[in-house]
Each structure stands twice: as C-alpha cells, then as structure tokens.
C-alpha atoms as a PDB file:
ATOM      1  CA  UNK A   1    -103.158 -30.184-103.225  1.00  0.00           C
ATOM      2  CA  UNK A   2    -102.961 -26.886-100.974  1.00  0.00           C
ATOM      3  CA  UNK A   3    -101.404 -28.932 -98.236  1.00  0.00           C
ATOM      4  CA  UNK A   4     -98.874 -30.143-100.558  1.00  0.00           C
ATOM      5  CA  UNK A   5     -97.948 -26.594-101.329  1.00  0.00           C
ATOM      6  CA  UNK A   6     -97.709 -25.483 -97.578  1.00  0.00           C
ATOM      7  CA  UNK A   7     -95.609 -28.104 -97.356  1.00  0.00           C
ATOM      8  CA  UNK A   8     -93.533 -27.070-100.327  1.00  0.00           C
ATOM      9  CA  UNK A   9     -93.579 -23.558 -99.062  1.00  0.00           C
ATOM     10  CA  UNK A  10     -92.391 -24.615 -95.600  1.00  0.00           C
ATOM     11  CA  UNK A  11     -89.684 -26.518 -96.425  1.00  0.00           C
ATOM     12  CA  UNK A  12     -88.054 -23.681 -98.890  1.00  0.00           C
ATOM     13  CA  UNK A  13     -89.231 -20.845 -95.613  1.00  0.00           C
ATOM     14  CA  UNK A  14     -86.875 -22.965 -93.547  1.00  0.00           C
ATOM     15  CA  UNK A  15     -84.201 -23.516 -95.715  1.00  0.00           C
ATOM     16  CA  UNK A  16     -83.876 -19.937 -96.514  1.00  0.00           C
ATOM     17  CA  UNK A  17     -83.868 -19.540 -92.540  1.00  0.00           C
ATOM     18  CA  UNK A  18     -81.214 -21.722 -92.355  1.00  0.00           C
ATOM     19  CA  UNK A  19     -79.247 -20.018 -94.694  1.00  0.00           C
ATOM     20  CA  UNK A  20     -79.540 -16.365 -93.449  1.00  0.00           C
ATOM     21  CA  UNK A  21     -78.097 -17.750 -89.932  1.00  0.00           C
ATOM     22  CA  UNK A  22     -75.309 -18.722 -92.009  1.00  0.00           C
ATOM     23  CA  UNK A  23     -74.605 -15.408 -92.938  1.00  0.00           C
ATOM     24  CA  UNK A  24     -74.970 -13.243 -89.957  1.00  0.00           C
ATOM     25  CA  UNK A  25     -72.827 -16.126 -88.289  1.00  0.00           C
ATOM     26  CA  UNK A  26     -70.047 -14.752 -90.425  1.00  0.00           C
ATOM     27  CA  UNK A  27     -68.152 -12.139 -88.453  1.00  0.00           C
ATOM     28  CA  UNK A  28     -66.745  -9.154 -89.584  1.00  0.00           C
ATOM     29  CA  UNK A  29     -64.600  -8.456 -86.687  1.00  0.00           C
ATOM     30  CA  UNK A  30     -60.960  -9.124 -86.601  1.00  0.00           C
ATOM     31  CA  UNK A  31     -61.078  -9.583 -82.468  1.00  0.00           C
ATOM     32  CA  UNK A  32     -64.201 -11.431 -82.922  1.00  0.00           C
ATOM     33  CA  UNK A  33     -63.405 -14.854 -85.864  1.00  0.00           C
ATOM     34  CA  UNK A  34     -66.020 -17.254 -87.034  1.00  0.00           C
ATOM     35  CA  UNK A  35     -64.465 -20.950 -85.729  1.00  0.00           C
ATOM     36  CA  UNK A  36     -64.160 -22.878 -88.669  1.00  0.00           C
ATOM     37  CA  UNK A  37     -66.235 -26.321 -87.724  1.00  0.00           C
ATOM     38  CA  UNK A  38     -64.347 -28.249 -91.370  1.00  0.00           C
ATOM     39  CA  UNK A  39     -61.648 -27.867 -93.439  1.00  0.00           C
ATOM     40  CA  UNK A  40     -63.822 -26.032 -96.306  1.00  0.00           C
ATOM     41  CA  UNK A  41     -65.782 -22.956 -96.572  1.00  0.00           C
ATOM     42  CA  UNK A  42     -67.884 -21.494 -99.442  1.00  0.00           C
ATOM     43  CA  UNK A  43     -70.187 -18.201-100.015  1.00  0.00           C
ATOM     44  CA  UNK A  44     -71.017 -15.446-102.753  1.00  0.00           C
ATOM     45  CA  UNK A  45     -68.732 -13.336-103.833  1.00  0.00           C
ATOM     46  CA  UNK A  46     -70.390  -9.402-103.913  1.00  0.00           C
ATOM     47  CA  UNK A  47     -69.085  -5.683-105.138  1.00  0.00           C
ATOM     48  CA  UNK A  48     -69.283  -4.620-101.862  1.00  0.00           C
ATOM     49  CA  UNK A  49     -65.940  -4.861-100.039  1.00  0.00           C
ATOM     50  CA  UNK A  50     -67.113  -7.209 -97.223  1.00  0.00           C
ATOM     51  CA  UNK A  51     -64.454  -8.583 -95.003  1.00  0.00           C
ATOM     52  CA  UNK A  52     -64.701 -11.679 -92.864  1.00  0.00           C
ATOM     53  CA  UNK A  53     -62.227 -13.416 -90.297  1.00  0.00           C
ATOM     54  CA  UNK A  54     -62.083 -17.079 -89.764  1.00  0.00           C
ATOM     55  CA  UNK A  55     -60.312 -18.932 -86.896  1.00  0.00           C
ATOM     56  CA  UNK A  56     -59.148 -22.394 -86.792  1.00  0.00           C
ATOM     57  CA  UNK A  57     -55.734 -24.264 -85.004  1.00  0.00           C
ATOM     58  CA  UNK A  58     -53.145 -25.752 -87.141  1.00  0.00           C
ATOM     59  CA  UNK A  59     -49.625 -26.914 -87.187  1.00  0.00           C
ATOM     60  CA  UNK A  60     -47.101 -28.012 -86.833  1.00  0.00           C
ATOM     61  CA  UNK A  61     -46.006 -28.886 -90.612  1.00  0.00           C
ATOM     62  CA  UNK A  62     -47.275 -27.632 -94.141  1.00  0.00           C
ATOM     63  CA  UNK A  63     -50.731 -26.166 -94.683  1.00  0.00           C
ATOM     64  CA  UNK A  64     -51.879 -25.306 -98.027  1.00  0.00           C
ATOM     65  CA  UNK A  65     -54.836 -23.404 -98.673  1.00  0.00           C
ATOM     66  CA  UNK A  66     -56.721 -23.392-101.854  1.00  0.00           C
ATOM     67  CA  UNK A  67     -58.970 -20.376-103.373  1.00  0.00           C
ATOM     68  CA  UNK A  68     -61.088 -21.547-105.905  1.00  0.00           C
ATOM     69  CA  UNK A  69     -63.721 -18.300-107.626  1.00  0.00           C
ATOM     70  CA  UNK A  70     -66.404 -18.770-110.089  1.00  0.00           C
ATOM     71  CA  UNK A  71     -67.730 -15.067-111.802  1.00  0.00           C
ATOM     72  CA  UNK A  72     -71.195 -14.729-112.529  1.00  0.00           C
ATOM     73  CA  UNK A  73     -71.764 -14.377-116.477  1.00  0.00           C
ATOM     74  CA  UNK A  74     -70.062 -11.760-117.787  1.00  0.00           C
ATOM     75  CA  UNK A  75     -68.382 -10.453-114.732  1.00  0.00           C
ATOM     76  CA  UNK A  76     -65.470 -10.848-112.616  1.00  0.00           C
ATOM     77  CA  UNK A  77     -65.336 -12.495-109.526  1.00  0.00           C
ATOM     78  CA  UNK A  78     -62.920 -11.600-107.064  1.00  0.00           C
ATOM     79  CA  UNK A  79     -61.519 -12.590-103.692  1.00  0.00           C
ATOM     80  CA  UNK A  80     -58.686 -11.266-101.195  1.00  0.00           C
ATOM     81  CA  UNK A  81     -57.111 -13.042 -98.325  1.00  0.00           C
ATOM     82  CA  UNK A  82     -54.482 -13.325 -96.335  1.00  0.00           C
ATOM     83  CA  UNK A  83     -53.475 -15.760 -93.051  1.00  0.00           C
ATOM     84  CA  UNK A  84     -52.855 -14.151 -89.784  1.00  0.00           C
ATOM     85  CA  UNK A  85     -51.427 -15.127 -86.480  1.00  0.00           C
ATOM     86  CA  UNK A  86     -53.457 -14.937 -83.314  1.00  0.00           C
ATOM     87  CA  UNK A  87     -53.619 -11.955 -82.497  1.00  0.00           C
ATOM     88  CA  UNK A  88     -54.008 -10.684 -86.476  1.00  0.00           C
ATOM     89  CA  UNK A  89     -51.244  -8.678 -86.042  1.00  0.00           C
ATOM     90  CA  UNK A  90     -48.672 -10.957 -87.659  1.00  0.00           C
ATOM     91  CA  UNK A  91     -48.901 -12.071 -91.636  1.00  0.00           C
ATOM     92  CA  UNK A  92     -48.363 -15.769 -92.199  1.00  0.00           C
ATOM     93  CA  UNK A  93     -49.275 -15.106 -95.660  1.00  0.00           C
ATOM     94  CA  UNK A  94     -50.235 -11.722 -97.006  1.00  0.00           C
ATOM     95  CA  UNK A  95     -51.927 -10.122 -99.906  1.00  0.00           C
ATOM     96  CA  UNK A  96     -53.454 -12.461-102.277  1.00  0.00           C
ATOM     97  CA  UNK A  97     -56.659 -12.894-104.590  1.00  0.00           C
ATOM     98  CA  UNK A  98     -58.292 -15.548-106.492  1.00  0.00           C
ATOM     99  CA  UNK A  99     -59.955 -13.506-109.754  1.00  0.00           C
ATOM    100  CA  UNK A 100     -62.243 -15.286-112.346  1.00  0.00           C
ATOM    101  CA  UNK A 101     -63.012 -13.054-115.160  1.00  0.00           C
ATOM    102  CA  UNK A 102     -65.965 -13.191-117.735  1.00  0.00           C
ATOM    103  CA  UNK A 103     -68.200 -16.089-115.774  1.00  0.00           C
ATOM    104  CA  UNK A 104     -64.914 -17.844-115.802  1.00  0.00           C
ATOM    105  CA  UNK A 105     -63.010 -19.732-112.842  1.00  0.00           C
ATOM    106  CA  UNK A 106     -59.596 -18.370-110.872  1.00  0.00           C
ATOM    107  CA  UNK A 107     -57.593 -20.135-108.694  1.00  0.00           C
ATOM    108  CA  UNK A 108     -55.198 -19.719-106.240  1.00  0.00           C
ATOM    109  CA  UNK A 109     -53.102 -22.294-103.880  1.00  0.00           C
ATOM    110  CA  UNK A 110     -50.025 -21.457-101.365  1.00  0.00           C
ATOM    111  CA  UNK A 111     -48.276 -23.241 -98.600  1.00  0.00           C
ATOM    112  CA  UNK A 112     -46.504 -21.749 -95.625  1.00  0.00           C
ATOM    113  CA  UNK A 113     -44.805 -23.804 -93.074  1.00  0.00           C
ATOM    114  CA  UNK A 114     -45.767 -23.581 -89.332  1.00  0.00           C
ATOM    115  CA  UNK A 115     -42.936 -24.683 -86.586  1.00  0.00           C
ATOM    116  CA  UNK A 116     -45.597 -25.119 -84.002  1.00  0.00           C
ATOM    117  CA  UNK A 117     -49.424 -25.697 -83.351  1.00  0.00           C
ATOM    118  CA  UNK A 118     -50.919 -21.809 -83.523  1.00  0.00           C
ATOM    119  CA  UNK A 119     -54.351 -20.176 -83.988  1.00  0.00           C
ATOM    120  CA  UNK A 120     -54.574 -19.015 -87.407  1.00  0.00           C
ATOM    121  CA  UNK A 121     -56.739 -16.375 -88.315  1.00  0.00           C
ATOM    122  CA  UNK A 122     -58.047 -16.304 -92.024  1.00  0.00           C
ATOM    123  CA  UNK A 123     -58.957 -12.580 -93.307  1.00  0.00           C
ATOM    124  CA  UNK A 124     -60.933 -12.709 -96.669  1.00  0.00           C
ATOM    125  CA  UNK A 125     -62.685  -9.680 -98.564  1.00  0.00           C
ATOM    126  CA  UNK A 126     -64.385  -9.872-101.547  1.00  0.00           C
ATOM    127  CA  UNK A 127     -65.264  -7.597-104.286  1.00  0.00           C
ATOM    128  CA  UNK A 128     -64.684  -4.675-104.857  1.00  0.00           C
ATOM    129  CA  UNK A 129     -66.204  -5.559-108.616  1.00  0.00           C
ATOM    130  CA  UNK A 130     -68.219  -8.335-109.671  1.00  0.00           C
ATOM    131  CA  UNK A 131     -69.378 -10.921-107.916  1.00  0.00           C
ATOM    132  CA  UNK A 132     -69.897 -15.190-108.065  1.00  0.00           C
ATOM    133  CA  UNK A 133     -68.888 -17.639-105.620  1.00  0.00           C
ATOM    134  CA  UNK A 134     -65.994 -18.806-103.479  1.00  0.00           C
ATOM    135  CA  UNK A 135     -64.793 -22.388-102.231  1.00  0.00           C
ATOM    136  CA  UNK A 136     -61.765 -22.534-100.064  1.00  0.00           C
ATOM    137  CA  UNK A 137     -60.357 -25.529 -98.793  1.00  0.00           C
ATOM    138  CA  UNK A 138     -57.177 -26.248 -96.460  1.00  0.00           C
ATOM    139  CA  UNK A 139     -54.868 -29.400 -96.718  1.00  0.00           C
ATOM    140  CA  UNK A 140     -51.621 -31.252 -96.179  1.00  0.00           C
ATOM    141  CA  UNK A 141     -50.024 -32.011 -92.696  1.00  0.00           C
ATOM    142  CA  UNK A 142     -51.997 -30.464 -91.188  1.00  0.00           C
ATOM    143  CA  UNK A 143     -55.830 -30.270 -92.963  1.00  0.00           C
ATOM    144  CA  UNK A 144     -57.297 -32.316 -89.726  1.00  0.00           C
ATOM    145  CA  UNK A 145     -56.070 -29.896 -87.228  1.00  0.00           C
ATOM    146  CA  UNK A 146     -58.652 -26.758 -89.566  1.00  0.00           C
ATOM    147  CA  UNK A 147     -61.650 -29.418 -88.857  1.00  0.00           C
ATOM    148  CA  UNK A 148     -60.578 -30.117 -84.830  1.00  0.00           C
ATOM    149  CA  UNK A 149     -60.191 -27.738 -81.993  1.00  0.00           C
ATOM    150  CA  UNK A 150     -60.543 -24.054 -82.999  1.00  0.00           C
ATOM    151  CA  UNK A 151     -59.698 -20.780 -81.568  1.00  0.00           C
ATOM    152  CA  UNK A 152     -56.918 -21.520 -78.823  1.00  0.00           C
END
C-alpha cells in the first residue's frame, strides 16, 4: 500500500513540475515572445495585472482570434489583448477584453486581414480584478500558419 502512494505522490510531484515550467515559459517581455507551438492557448486569469507576449507567423488572408473567459464563482474574470506587428510597435488590432462576470463566461472574436505572411505578436494582460481562466484560439485562412513556423 505505501508504494502505491509513492507512486501516487510521484506522479502528481511531476505533474505539478510540469506545470510550473509552463508558467515561467511564459514571457513577460515584449522583445522577448513565447513561440506559440498550436493554434490554442489557455491559463488562469489573476488580479494582478500580468502581461504576456506571444509570437507566431501568419498570413496572408483572414485570421480570427477568439477570447473565450470563465470567472471564478462570484467574481469577474477579465482579459486584455491586442495583436502587434513584429516589432510590437504597430497595432494590428488594439484594445480589447474578454470579461465574464459573476462565475459566468465572456467572449470575444475579431478578424483583421493580413496582405502578407508577418510575425504577429499577441500582447495579453489579465486582471486587474477577479480572476478564472482563459482559452484563446486562432482560425480561418490562415489558423495552420499560428501552429507552423514561429517567430520570423
């Protein structure tokens, strides 16, 4: 029986591992973006006004991205983000938040239109009240290009 515990124990030891290289993966640098490795990306939502950037190549054609929030129980759940060109200092699409109020669920979706294959930077903060989780996912034309080749 105790080696079915260690066993237990060792399994949830790595998996909590596992997840806290997920996290400091995450960077908070806009010079410095995470490559995106799929088309998706989830996390927890927090009060604490942490930003993260995101890279990935798309284009050209119609991308879509979709912000999907969950707040925990009796709270609201929040998330900004905006898409930026390569060099983050150009706003593909600026200035928008996903909110879920009272455990509830918020969405957002928006399309821009790229003329030509570009690094796109993805800028997301969360907070600064609440907290939950997060799910975005990117589609249309050009949702294979966010799983293939990143940070050109």
């Amino acid at each position: 029986m105790k080696r079915s515990n260690f066993l237990i124990f060792g399994i949830f030891a790595l998996i909590v591992a596992a997840s806290a290289v997920t996290v400091l993966a995450q960077s908070s640098g806009r010079d410095n973006p995470t490559a995106m490795t799929s088309n998706e990306l989830s996390g927890s939502l927090n009060p604490n006004n942490l930003e993260n950037y995101y890279s990935f190549t798309a284009g050209p054609g119609e991308l879509t991205i979709t912000v999907e929030v969950q707040a925990r129980h009796e709270d609201i759940g929040v998330l900004n983000f905006e898409l930026l060109g390569r060099n983050a200092s150009t706003a593909l699409l600026c200035c928008e938040f996903a909110q879920g109020d009272n455990g509830g669920t918020g969405r957002d979706v928006k399309t821009i239109k790229l003329a030509k294959r570009q690094s796109i930077i993805l800028h997301t903060t969360t907070g600064p009240v609440g907290g939950g989780t997060f799910h975005i996912r990117f589609s249309g034309a050009t949702a294979k290009e966010a799983g293939g080749k990143h940070g050109e």
